[in-house]
C-alpha atoms as a PDB file:
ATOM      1  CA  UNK A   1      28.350  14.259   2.694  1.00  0.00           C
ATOM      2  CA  UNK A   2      25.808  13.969  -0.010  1.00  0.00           C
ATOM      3  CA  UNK A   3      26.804  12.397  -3.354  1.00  0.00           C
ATOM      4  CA  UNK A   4      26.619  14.861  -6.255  1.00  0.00           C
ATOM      5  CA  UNK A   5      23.222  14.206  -8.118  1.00  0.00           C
ATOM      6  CA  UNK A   6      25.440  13.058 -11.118  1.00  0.00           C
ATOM      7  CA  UNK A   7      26.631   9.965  -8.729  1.00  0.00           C
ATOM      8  CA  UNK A   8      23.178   9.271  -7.361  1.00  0.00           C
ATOM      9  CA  UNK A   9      21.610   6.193  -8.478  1.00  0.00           C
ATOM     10  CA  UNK A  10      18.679   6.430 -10.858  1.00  0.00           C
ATOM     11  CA  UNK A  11      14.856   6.164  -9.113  1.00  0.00           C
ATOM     12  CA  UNK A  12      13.757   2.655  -9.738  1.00  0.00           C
ATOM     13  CA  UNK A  13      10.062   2.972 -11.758  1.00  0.00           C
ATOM     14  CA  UNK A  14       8.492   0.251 -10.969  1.00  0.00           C
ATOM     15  CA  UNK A  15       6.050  -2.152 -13.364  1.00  0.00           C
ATOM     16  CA  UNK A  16       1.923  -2.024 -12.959  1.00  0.00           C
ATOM     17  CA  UNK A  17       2.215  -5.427 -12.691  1.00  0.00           C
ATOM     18  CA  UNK A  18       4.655  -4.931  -9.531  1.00  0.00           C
ATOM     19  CA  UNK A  19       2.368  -2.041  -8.368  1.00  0.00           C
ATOM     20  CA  UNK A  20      -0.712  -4.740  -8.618  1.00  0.00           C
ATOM     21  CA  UNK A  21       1.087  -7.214  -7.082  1.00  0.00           C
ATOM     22  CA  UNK A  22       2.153  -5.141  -4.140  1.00  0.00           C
ATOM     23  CA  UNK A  23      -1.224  -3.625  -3.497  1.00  0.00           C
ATOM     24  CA  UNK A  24      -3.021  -7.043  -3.583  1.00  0.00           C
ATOM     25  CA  UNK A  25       0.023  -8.175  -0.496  1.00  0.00           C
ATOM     26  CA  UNK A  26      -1.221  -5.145   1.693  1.00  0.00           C
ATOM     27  CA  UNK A  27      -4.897  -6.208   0.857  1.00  0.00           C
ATOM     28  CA  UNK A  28      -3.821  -9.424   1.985  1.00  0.00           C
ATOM     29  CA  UNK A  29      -2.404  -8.105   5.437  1.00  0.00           C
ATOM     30  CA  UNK A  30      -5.993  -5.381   5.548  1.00  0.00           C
ATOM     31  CA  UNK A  31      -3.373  -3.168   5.589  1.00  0.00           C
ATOM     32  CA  UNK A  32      -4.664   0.533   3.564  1.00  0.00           C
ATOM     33  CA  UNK A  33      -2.561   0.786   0.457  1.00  0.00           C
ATOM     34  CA  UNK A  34      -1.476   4.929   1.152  1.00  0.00           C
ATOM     35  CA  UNK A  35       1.263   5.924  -1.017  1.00  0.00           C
ATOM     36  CA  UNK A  36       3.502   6.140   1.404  1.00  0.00           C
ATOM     37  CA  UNK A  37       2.517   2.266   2.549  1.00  0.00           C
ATOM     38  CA  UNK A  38       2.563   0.923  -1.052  1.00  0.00           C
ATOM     39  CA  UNK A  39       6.126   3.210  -1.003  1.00  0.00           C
ATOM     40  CA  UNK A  40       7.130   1.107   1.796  1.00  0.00           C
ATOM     41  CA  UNK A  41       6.018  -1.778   0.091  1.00  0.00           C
ATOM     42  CA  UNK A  42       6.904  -2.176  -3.291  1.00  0.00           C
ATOM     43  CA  UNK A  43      10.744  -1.031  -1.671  1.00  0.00           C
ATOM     44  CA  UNK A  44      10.552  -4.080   0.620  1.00  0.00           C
ATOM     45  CA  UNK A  45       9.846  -6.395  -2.560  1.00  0.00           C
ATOM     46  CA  UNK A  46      12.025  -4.637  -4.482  1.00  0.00           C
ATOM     47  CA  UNK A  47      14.706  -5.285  -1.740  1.00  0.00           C
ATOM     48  CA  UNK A  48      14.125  -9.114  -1.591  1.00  0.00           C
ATOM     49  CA  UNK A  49      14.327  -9.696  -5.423  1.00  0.00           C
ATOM     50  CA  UNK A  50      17.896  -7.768  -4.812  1.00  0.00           C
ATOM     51  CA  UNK A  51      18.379  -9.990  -2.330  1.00  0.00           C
ATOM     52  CA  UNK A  52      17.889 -12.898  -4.029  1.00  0.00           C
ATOM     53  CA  UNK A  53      14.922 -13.892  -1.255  1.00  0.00           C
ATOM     54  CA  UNK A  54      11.461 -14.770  -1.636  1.00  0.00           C
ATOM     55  CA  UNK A  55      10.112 -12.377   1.055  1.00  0.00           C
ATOM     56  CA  UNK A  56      11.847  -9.716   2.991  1.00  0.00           C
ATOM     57  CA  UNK A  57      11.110 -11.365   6.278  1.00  0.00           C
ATOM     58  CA  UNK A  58      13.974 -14.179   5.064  1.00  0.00           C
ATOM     59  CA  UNK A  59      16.879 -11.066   4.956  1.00  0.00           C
ATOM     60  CA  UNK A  60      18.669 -12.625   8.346  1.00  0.00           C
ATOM     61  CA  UNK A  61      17.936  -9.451  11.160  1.00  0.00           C
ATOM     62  CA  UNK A  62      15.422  -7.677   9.046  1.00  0.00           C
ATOM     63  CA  UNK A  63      18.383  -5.101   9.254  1.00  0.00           C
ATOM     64  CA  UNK A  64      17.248  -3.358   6.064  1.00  0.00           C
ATOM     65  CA  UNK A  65      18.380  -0.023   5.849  1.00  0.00           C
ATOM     66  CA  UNK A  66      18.338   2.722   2.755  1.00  0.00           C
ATOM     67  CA  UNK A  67      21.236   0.828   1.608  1.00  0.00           C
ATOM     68  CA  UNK A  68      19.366  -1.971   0.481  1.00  0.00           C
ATOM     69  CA  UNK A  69      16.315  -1.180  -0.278  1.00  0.00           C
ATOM     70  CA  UNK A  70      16.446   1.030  -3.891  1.00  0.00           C
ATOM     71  CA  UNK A  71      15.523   4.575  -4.005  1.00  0.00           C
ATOM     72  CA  UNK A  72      11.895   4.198  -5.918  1.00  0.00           C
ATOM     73  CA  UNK A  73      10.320   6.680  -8.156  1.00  0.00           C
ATOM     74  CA  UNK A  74       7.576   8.109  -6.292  1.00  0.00           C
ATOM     75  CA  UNK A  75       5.998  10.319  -9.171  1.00  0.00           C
ATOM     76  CA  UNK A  76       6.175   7.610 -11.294  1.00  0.00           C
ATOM     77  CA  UNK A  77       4.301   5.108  -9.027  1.00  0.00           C
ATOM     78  CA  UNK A  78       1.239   7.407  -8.127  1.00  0.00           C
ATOM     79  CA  UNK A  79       1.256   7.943 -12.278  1.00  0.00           C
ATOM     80  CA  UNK A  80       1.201   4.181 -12.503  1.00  0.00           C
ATOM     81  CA  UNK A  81      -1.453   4.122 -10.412  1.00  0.00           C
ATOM     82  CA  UNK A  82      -3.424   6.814 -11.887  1.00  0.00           C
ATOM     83  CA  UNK A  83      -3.275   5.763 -15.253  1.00  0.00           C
ATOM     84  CA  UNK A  84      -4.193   1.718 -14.343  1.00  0.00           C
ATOM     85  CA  UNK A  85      -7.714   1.018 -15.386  1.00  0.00           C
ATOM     86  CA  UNK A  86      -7.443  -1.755 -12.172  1.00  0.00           C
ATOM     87  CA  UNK A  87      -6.830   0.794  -9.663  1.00  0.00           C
ATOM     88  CA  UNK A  88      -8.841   3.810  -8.268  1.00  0.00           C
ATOM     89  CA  UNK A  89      -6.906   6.500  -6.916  1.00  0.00           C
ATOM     90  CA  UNK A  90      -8.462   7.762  -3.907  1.00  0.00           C
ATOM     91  CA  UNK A  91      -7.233  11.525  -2.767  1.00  0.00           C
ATOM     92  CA  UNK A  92      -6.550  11.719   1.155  1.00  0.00           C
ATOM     93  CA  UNK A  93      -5.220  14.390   3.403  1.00  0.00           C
ATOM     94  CA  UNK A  94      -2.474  16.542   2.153  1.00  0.00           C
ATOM     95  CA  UNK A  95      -1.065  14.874  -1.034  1.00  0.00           C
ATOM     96  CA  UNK A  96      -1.842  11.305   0.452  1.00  0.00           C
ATOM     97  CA  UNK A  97      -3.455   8.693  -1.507  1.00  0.00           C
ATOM     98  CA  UNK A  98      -4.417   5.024  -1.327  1.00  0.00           C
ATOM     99  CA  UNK A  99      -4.536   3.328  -4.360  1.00  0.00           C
ATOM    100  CA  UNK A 100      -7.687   0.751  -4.138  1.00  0.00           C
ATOM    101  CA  UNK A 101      -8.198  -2.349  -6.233  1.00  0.00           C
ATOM    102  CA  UNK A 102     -11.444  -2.007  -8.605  1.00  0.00           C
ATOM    103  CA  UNK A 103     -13.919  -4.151  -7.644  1.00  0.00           C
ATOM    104  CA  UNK A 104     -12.552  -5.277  -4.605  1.00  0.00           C
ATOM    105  CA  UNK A 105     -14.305  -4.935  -1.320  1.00  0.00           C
ATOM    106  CA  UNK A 106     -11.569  -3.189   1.452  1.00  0.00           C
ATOM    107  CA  UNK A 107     -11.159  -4.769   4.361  1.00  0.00           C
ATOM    108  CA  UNK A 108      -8.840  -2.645   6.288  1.00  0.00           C
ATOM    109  CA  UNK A 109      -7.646  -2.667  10.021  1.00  0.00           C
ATOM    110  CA  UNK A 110      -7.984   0.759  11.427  1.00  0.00           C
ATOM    111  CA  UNK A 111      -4.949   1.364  13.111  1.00  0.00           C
ATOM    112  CA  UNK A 112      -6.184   4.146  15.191  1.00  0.00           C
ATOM    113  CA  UNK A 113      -9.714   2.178  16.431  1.00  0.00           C
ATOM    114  CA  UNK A 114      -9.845   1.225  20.460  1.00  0.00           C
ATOM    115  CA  UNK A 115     -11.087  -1.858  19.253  1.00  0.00           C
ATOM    116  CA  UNK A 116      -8.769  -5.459  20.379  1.00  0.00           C
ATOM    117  CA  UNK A 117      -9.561  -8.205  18.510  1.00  0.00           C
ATOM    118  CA  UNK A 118      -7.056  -9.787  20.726  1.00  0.00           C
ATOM    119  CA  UNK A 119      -7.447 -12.138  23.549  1.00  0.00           C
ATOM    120  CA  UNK A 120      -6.058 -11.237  27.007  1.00  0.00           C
ATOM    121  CA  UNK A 121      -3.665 -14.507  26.567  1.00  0.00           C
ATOM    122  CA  UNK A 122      -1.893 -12.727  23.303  1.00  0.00           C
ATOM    123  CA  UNK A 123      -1.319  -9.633  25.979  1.00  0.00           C
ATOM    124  CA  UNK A 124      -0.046 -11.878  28.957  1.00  0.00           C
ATOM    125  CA  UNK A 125       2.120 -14.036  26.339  1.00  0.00           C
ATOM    126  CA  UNK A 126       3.791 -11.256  24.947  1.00  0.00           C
ATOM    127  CA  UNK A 127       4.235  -9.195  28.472  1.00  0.00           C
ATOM    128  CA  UNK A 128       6.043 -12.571  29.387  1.00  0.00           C
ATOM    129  CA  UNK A 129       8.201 -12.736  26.192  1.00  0.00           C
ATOM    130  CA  UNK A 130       9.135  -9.214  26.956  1.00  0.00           C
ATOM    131  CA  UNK A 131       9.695  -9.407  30.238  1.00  0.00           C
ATOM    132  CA  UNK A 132      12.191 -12.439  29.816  1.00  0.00           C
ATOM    133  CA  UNK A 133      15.399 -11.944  30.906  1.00  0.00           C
ATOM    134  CA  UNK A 134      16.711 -12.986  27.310  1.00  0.00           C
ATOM    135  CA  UNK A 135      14.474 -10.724  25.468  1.00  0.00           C
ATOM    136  CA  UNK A 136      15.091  -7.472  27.646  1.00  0.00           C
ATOM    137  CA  UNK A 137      17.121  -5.793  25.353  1.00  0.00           C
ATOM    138  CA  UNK A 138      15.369  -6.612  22.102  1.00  0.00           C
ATOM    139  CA  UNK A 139      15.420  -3.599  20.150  1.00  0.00           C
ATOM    140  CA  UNK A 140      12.810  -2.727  17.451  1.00  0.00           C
ATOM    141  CA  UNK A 141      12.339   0.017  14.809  1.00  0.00           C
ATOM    142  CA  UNK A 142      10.596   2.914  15.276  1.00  0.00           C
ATOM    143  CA  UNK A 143       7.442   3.161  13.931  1.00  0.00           C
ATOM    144  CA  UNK A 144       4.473   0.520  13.690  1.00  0.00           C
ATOM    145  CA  UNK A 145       5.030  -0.760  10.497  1.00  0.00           C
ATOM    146  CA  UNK A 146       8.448  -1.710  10.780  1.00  0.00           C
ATOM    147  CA  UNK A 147       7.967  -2.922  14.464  1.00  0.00           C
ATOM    148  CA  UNK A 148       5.461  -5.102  12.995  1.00  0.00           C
ATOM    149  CA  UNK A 149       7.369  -6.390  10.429  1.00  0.00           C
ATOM    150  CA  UNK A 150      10.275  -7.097  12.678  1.00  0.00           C
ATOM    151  CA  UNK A 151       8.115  -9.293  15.254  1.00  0.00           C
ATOM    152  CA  UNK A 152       6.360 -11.537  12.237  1.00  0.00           C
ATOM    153  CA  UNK A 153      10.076 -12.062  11.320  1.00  0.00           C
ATOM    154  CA  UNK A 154      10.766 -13.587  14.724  1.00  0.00           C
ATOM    155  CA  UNK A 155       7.819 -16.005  14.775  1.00  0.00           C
ATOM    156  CA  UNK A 156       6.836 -15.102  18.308  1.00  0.00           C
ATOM    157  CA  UNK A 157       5.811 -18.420  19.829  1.00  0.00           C
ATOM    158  CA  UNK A 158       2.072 -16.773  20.705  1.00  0.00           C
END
């Protein structure tokens, strides 16, 4: 049963200086800042200040559900956005965006390309870790970001 909107927590509106900050970590991982990215994003951070922890890979389990991580103000950031003079808004499909830095040169992973930049012992390593009898029933989120973000918390040994 949904809480009456009266009981509902207020959106958290983020700072431009958190927006920044958040957008320079996905540059950092070549990772496209879309809105719905940064979204994910500047909740995770948002979720490990809550937390008390320095990075959301530290929350024990990664277990983060909507419980933790705040309700954000989506409006609000793609206004934030809009309106810094450090970020270019960038229209996509739909009402997507990506929000790139000024100045900056992207250097984005496609997550669609064919391409592996891999080398064929990452592949056998992890079909090994997989196929452990320990690790058999390792269950991950859905979706590739938060699969993603689940194995770096691990520190696979490859």
């Amino acid at each position: 049963m949904m809480a009456p909107r009266s009981q509902k927590a207020a959106a958290l509106k983020v700072s431009p200086i958190e927006v920044l900050a958040a957008i320079e970590s996905l540059y950092a991982d070549q990772v496209r800042p879309q809105g719905r990215i940064l979204l994910k994003r500047l909740g995770e951070r948002a979720a490990a200040v809550r937390a008390g922890q320095v990075a959301l890979g530290s929350i024990p389990g990664l277990a983060v559900g909507s419980e933790v991580v705040p309700r954000l103000d989506t409006a609000h950031i793609r206004k934030v956005c809009e309106r810094c003079p450090r970020i270019q808004v960038v229209a996509e499909a739909g009402t997507e965006y990506s929000a790139l830095l000024v100045g900056r040169v992207p250097n984005f992973i496609d997550p669609c390309s064919n391409d592996d930049p891999f080398p064929e012992r990452l592949w056998s390593e992890m079909a090994v870790f997989f196929g452990s009898y320990q690790n058999r029933g390792v269950r991950l989120p859905g979706g590739r970001y938060a699969c993603a973000r689940a194995l770096a918390a691990t520190h696979l040994p490859f």
